[in-house]
C-alpha atoms as a PDB file:
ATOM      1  CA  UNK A   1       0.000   0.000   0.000  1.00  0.00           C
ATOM      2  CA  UNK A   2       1.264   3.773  -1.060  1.00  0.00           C
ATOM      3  CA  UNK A   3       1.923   6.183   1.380  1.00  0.00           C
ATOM      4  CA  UNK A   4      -0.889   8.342  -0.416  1.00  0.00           C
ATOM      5  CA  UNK A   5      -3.436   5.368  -0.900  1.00  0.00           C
ATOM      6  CA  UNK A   6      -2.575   5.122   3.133  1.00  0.00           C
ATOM      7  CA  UNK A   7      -3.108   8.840   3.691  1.00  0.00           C
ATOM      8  CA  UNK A   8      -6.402   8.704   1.838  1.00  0.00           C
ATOM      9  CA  UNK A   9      -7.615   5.795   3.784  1.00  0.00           C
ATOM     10  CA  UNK A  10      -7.363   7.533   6.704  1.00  0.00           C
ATOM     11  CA  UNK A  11      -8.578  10.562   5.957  1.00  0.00           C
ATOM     12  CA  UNK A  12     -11.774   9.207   4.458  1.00  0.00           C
ATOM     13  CA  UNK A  13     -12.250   7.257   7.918  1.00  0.00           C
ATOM     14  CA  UNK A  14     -11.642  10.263   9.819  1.00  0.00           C
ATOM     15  CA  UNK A  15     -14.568  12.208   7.761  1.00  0.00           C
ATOM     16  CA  UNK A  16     -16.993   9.577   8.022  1.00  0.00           C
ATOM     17  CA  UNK A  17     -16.367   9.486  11.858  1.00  0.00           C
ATOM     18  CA  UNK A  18     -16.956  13.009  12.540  1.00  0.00           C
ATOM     19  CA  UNK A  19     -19.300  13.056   9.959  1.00  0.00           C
ATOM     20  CA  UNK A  20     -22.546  15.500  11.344  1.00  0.00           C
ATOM     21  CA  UNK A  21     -24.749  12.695  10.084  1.00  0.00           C
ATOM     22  CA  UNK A  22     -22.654   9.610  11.560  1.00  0.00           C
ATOM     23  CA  UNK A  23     -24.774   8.392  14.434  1.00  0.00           C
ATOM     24  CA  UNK A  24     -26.290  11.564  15.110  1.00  0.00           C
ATOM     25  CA  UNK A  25     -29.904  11.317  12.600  1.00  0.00           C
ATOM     26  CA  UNK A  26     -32.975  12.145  14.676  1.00  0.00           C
ATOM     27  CA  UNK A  27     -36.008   9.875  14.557  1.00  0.00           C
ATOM     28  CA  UNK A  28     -39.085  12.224  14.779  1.00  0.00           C
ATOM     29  CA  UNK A  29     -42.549  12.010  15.360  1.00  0.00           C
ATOM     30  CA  UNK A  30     -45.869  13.742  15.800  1.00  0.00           C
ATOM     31  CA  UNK A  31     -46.578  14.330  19.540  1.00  0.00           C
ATOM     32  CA  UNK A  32     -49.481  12.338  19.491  1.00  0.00           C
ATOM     33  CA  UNK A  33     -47.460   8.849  18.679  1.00  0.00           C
ATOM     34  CA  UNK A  34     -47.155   7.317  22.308  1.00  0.00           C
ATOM     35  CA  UNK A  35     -43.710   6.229  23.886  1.00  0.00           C
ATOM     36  CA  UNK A  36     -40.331   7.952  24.283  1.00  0.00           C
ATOM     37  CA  UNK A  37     -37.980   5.354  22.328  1.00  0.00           C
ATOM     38  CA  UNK A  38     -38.490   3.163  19.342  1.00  0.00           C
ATOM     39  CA  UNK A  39     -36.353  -0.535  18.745  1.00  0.00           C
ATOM     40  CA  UNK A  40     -34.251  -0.735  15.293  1.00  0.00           C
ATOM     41  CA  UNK A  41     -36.424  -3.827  14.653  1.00  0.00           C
ATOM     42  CA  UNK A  42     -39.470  -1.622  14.688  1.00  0.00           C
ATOM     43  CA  UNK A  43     -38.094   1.356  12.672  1.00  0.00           C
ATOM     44  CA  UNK A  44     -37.229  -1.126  10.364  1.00  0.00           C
ATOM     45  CA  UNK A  45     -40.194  -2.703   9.998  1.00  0.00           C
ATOM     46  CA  UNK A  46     -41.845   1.036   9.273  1.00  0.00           C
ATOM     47  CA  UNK A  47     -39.458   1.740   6.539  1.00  0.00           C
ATOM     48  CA  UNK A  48     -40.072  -1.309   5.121  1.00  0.00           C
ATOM     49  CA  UNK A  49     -43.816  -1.363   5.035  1.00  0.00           C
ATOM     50  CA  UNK A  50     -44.136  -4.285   7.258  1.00  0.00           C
ATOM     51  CA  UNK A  51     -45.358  -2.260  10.309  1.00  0.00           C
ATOM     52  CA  UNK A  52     -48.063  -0.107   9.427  1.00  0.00           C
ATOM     53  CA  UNK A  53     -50.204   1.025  12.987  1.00  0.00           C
ATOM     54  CA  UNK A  54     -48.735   1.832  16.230  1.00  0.00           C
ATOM     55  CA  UNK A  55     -49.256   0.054  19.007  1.00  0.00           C
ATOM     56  CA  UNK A  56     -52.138   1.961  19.798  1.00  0.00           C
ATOM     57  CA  UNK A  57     -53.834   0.927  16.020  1.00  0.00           C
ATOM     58  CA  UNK A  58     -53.159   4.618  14.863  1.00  0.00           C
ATOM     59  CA  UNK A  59     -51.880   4.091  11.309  1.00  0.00           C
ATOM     60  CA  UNK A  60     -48.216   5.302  10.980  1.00  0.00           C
ATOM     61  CA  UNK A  61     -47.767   8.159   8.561  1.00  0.00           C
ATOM     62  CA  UNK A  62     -44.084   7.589   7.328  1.00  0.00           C
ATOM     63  CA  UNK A  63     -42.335  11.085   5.486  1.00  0.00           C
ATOM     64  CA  UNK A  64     -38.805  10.368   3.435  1.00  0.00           C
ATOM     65  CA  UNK A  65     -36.343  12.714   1.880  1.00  0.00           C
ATOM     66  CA  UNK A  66     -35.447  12.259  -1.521  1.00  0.00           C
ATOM     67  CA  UNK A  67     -33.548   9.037  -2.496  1.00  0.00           C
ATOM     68  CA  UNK A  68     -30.512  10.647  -2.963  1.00  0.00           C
ATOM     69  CA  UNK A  69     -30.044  13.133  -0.415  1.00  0.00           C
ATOM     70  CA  UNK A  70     -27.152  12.747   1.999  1.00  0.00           C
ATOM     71  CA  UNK A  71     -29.566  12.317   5.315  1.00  0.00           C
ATOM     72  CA  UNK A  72     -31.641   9.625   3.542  1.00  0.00           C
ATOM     73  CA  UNK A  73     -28.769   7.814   2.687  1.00  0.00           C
ATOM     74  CA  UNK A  74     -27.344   7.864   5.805  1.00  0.00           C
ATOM     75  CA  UNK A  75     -30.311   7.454   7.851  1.00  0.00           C
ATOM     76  CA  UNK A  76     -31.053   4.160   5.646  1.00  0.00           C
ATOM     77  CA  UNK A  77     -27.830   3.310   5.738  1.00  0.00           C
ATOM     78  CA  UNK A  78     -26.454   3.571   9.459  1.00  0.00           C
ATOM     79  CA  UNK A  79     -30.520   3.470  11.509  1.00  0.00           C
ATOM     80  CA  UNK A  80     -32.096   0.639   9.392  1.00  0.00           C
ATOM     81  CA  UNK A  81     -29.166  -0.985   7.896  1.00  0.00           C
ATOM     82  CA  UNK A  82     -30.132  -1.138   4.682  1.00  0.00           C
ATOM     83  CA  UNK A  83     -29.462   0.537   1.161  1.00  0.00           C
ATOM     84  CA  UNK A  84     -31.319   3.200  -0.105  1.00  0.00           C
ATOM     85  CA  UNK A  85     -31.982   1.252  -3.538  1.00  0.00           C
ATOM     86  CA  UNK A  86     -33.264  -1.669  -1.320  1.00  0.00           C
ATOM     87  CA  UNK A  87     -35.712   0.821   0.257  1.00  0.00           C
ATOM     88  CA  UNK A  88     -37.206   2.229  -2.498  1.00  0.00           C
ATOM     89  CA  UNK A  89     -37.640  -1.554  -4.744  1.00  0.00           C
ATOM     90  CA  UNK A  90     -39.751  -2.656  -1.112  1.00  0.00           C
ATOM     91  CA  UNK A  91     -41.300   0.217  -1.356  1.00  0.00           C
ATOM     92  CA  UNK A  92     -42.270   0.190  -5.261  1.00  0.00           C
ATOM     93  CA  UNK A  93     -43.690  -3.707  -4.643  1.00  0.00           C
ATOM     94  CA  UNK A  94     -45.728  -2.953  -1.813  1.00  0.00           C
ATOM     95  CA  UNK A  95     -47.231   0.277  -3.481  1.00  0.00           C
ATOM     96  CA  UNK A  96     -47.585  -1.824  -6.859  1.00  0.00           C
ATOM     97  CA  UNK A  97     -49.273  -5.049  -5.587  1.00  0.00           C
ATOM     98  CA  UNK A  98     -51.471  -3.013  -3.128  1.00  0.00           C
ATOM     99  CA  UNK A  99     -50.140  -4.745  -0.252  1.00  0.00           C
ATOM    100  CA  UNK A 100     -49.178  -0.818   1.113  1.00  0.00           C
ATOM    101  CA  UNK A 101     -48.750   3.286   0.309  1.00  0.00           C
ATOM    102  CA  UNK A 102     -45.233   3.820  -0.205  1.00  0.00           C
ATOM    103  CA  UNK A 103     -43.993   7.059   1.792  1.00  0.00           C
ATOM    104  CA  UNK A 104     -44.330  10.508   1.461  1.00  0.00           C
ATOM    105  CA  UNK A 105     -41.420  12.115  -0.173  1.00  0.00           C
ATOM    106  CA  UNK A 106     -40.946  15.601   1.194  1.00  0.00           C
ATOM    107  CA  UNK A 107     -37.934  18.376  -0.603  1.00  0.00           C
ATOM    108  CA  UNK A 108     -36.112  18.921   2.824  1.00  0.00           C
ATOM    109  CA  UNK A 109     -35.831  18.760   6.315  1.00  0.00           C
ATOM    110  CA  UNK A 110     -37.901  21.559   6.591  1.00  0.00           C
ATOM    111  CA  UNK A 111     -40.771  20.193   4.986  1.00  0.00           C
ATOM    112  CA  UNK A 112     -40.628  17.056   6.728  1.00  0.00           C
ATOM    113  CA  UNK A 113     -40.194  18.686  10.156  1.00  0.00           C
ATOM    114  CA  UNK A 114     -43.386  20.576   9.466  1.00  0.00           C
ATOM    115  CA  UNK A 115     -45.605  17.530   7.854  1.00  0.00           C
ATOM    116  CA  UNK A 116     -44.637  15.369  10.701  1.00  0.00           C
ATOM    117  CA  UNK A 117     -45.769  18.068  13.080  1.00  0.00           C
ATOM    118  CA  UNK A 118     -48.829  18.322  11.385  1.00  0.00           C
ATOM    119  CA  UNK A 119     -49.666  14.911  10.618  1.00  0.00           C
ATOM    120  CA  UNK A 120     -51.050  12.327  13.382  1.00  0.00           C
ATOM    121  CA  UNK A 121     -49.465   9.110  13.831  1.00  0.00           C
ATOM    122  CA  UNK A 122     -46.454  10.674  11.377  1.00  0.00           C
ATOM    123  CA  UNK A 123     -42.546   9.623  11.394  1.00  0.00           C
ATOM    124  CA  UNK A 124     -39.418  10.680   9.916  1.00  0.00           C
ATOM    125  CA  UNK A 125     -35.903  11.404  10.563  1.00  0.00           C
ATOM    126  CA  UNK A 126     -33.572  14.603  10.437  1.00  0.00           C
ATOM    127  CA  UNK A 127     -29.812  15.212  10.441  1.00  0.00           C
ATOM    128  CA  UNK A 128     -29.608  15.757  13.964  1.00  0.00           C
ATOM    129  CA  UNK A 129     -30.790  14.625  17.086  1.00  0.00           C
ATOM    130  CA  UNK A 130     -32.244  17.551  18.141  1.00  0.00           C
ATOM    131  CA  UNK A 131     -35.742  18.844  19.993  1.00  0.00           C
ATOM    132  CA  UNK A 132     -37.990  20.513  17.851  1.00  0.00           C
ATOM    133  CA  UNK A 133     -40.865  22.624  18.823  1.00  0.00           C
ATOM    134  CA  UNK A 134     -43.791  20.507  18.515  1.00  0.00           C
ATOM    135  CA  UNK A 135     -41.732  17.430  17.366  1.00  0.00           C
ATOM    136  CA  UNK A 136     -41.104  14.090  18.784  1.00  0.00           C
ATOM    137  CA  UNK A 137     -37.878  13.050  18.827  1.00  0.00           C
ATOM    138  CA  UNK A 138     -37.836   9.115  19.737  1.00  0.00           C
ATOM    139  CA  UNK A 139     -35.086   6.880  21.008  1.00  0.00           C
ATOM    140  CA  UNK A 140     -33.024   4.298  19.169  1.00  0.00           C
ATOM    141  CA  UNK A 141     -32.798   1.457  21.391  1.00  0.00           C
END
């Protein structure tokens, strides 16, 4: 191994460790959705249409950035383990065979910070684990 293939290594581990989004993506929710912390088996179940109602049999609202933006990635990626391709081909067979609604894109974080407010029984995810007025932020156990 180079010296500069070496360097370059290292470098690219250092970003992705102090990477804002490394480890630090915020699972939201509306107020409404009971409990304080949510398991990875359960988020993943959301995202993947297999989960559909809370425990409480309120229907789960689920908002998504775009495909390829950097906090979808990662938040697919690092919180549910999965790639965002893989994602969005469960997502297109549950929509197309009926089985579920895929989720709501939104543009930004913005956007999804205000539909999950607004929405009852809604979740999504932001760069940062951070408390939002009005906002839900769960828990990763």
């Amino acid at each position: 191994m180079t010296h500069a293939h070496f360097l370059s290594r290292r470098l690219l581990f250092l970003t992705l460790l102090l990477s804002p989004l490394a480890a630090s993506a915020g699972i939201i929710v509306n107020p409404d959705v009971q409990g304080r912390s949510i398991s990875v088996a359960t988020l993943r179940n959301i995202y993947t249409l297999r989960q559909t109602l809370w425990p409480n049999h309120q229907p789960i609202v689920i908002f998504v950035l775009p495909d390829d933006n950097p906090v979808h990635v990662a938040f697919a990626k690092e919180k549910l383990g999965l790639y965002p391709y893989r994602l969005r081909q469960t997502w297109d067979r549950m929509s197309f065979s009926g089985m579920a609604s895929a989720p709501i894109q939104v543009k930004d974080e913005n956007e999804m910070r205000e539909r999950v407010r607004a929405t009852p029984g809604a979740i999504g995810y932001t760069s940062k684990d951070t408390v939002y007025d009005g906002i839900k932020t769960l828990r990763l156990e």
